[in-house]
Each structure stands twice: as structure tokens, then as C-alpha cells.
Protein backbone atom coordinates (compact mmCIF):
# COMPACT_ATOMS: atom_id res chain seq x y z
CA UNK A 1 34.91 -25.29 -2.24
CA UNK A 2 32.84 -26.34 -5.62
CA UNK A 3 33.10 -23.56 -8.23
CA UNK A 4 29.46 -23.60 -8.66
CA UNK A 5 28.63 -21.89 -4.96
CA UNK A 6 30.59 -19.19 -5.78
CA UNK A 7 27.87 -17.75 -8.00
CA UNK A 8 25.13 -19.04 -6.62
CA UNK A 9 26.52 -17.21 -3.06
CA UNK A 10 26.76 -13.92 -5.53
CA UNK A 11 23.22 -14.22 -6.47
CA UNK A 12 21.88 -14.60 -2.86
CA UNK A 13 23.85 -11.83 -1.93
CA UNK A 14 22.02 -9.47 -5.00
CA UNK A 15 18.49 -11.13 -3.93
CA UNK A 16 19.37 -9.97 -0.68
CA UNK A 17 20.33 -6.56 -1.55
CA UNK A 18 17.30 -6.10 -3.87
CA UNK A 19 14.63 -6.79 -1.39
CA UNK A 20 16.58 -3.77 1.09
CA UNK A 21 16.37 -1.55 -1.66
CA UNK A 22 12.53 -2.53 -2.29
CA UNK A 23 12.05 -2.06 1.57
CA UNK A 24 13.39 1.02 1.75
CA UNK A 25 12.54 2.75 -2.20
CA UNK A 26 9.76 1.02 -3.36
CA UNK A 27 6.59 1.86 -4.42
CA UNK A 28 4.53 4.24 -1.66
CA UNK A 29 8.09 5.31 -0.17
CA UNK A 30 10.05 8.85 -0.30
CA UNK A 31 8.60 12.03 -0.49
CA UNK A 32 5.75 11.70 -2.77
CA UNK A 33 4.41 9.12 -0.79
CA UNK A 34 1.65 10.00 1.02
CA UNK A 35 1.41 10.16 5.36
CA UNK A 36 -0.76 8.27 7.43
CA UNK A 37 -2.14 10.96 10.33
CA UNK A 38 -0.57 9.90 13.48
CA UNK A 39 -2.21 10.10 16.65
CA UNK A 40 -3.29 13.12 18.07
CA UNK A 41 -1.00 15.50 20.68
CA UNK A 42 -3.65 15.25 23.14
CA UNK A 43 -3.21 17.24 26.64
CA UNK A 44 -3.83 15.45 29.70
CA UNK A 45 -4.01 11.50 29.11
CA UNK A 46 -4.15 9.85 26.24
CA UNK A 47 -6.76 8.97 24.77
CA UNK A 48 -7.63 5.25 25.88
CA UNK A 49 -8.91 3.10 22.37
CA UNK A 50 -11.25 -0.39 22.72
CA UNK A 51 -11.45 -2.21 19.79
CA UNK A 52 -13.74 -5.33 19.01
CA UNK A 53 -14.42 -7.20 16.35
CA UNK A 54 -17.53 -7.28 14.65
CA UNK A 55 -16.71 -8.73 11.30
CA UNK A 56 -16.63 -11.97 12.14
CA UNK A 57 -13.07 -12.59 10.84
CA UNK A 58 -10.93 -14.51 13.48
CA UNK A 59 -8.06 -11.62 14.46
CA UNK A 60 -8.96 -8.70 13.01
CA UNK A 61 -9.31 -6.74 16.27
CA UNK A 62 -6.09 -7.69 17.10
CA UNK A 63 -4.71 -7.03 13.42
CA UNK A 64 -6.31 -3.26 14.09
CA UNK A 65 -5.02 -2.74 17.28
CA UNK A 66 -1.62 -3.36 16.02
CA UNK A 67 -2.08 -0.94 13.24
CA UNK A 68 -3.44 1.69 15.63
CA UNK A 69 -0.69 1.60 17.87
CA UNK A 70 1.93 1.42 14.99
CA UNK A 71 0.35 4.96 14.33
CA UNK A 72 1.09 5.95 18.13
CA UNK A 73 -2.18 5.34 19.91
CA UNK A 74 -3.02 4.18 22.81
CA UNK A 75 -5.05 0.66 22.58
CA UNK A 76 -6.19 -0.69 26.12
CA UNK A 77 -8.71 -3.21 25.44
CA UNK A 78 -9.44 -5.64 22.52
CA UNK A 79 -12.19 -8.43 22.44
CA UNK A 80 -15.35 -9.43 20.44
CA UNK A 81 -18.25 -7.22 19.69
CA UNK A 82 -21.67 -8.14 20.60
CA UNK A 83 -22.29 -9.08 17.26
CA UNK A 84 -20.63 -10.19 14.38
CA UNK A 85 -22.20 -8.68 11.18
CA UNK A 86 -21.20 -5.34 11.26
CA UNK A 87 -21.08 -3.87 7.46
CA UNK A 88 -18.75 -0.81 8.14
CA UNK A 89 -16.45 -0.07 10.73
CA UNK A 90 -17.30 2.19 13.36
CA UNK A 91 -14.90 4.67 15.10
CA UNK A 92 -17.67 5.19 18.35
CA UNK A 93 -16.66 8.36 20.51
CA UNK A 94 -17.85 7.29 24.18
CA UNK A 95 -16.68 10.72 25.92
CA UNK A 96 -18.04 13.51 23.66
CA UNK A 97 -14.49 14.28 22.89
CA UNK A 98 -14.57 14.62 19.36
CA UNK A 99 -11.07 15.52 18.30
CA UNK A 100 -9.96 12.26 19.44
CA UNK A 101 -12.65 10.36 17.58
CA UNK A 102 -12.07 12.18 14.17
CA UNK A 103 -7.88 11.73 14.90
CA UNK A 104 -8.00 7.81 14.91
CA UNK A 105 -11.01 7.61 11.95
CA UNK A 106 -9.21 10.08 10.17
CA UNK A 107 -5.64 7.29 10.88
CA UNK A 108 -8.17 4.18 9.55
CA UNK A 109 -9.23 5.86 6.72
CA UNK A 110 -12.82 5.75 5.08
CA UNK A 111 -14.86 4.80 8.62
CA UNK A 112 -17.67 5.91 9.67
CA UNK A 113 -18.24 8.33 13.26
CA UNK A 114 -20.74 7.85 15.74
CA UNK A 115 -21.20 9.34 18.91
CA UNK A 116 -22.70 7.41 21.82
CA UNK A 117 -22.17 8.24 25.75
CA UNK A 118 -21.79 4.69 27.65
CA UNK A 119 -19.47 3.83 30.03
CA UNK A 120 -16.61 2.20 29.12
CA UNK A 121 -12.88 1.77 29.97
CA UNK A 122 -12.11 3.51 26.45
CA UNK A 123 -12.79 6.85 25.41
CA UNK A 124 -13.19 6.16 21.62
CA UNK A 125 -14.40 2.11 20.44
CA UNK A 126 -13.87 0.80 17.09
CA UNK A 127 -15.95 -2.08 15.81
CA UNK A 128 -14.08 -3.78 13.06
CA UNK A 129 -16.71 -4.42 10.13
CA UNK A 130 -16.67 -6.29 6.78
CA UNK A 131 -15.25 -3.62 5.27
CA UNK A 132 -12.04 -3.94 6.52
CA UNK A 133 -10.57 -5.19 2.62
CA UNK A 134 -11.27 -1.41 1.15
CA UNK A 135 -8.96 0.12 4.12
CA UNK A 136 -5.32 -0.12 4.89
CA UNK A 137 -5.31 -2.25 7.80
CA UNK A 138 -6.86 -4.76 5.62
CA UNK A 139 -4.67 -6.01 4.39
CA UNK A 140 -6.64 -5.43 0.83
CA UNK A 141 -8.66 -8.03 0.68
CA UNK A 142 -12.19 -8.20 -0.78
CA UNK A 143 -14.69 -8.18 2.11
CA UNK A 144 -16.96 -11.34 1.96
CA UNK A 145 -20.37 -11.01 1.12
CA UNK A 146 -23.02 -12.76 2.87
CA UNK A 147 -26.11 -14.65 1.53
């Protein structure tokens, strides 16, 4: 065996080490770090979530409904939205059942509620807007602006 992969083996090992120690004590871990709400203890059924995308971006409802049911809800459809310019996301409550609708905006962060009776598979909808950089299911990035 060269004498030269001897070290280089040690510092793989330490690289290796270092990024499980990052994982598990970095920055935004331990106590002080702050809790995403989890989803709701709803009686009954769960609450059934649709989301769409309306920003345009290719993925994002899918990148949402991953982060939603990371948090412990219960996503049932994703697709497009009728439109594609949405400026804010929406967190829509379809039954009138508001606790459910403030538990997942209150999981996405700085959303805005609306309230509008249709019928739908889903008893709350969330239409992924431009916005989705300043939240953190974006991912951080910088929403485009448009002309």
C-alpha cells in the first residue's frame, strides 16, 4: 500500500465526520432552533391538501407537496393551476374549516388565507406563487420578476 493513501484515507475519514457533525449541530439545530408547526391533530379524517402550481416554475407543486407532508400532512392531489402568474401563494380553505386552513399556512409560513366554497377532492388548496424564494420551501431563492 503507497504511504501517501494513508493520509489521504485519514482526511476522508475527518471530511466525513465533519459533514455528520454539521448535519446533526449546525446552524438552525438544538434547542434554540426554532419549530416548524406540524400538522394539525384533527378528529375524524384528515384533512385532504391539493396543491397546484401557479408560479410558473416547473416542480414547485411537487417540491411543496413534499415539504407539506415532511410536516405530517396529508397531500392527495398535485397538478397545475389554471394560471400561472400567481404573485403570492394562497392557502384556499374549500370546506369552511378554518383550523385546518390556518394549521398548514401557519406550516408554509408568510401565505396568504382565502376562503372559497367549491367542490373539490381537497379540503384546503394551495396555489404555489412567485413568492415561493421568501419562504422555506423555497428553497431561498429570489422570486423572478416579470416585465
Amino acid at each position: 500500500m503507497p504511504r501517501w493513501l494513508l493520509p489521504l484515507l485519514g482526511i476522508a475519514v475527518l471530511a466525513f465526520a465533519a459533514s455528520i457533525g454539521w448535519r446533526w449541530w449546525g446552524p438552525g439545530r438544538g434547542p434554540e432552533a426554532p419549530k416548524r408547526p406540524q400538522a394539525a391533530a384533527f378528529r375524524g379524517a384528515p384533512v385532504r391538501i391539493e396543491v397546484v402550481n401557479g408560479s410558473g416554475e416547473p416542480g414547485a407543486a411537487a417540491k411543496l407537496a413534499s415539504y407539506l407532508r415532511e410536516g405530517g400532512f396529508n397531500v392527495v392531489l398535485v397538478g397545475s393551476g389554471d394560471r400561472y402568474d400567481y404573485v403570492r401563494t394562497l392557502v384556499v380553505d374549500r370546506t369552511g374549516n378554518e383550523r385546518a386552513a390556518q394549521a398548514v399556512a401557519d406550516y408554509l409560513g408568510p401565505v396568504q388565507r382565502v376562503r372559497q366554497r367549491a367542490r373539490s377532492e381537497a379540503d384546503v388548496t394551495v396555489v404555489v406563487g412567485r413568492d415561493r424564494g421568501r419562504v422555506p420551501w423555497g428553497e431561498g431563492r429570489t422570486p423572478e420578476r416579470g416585465p
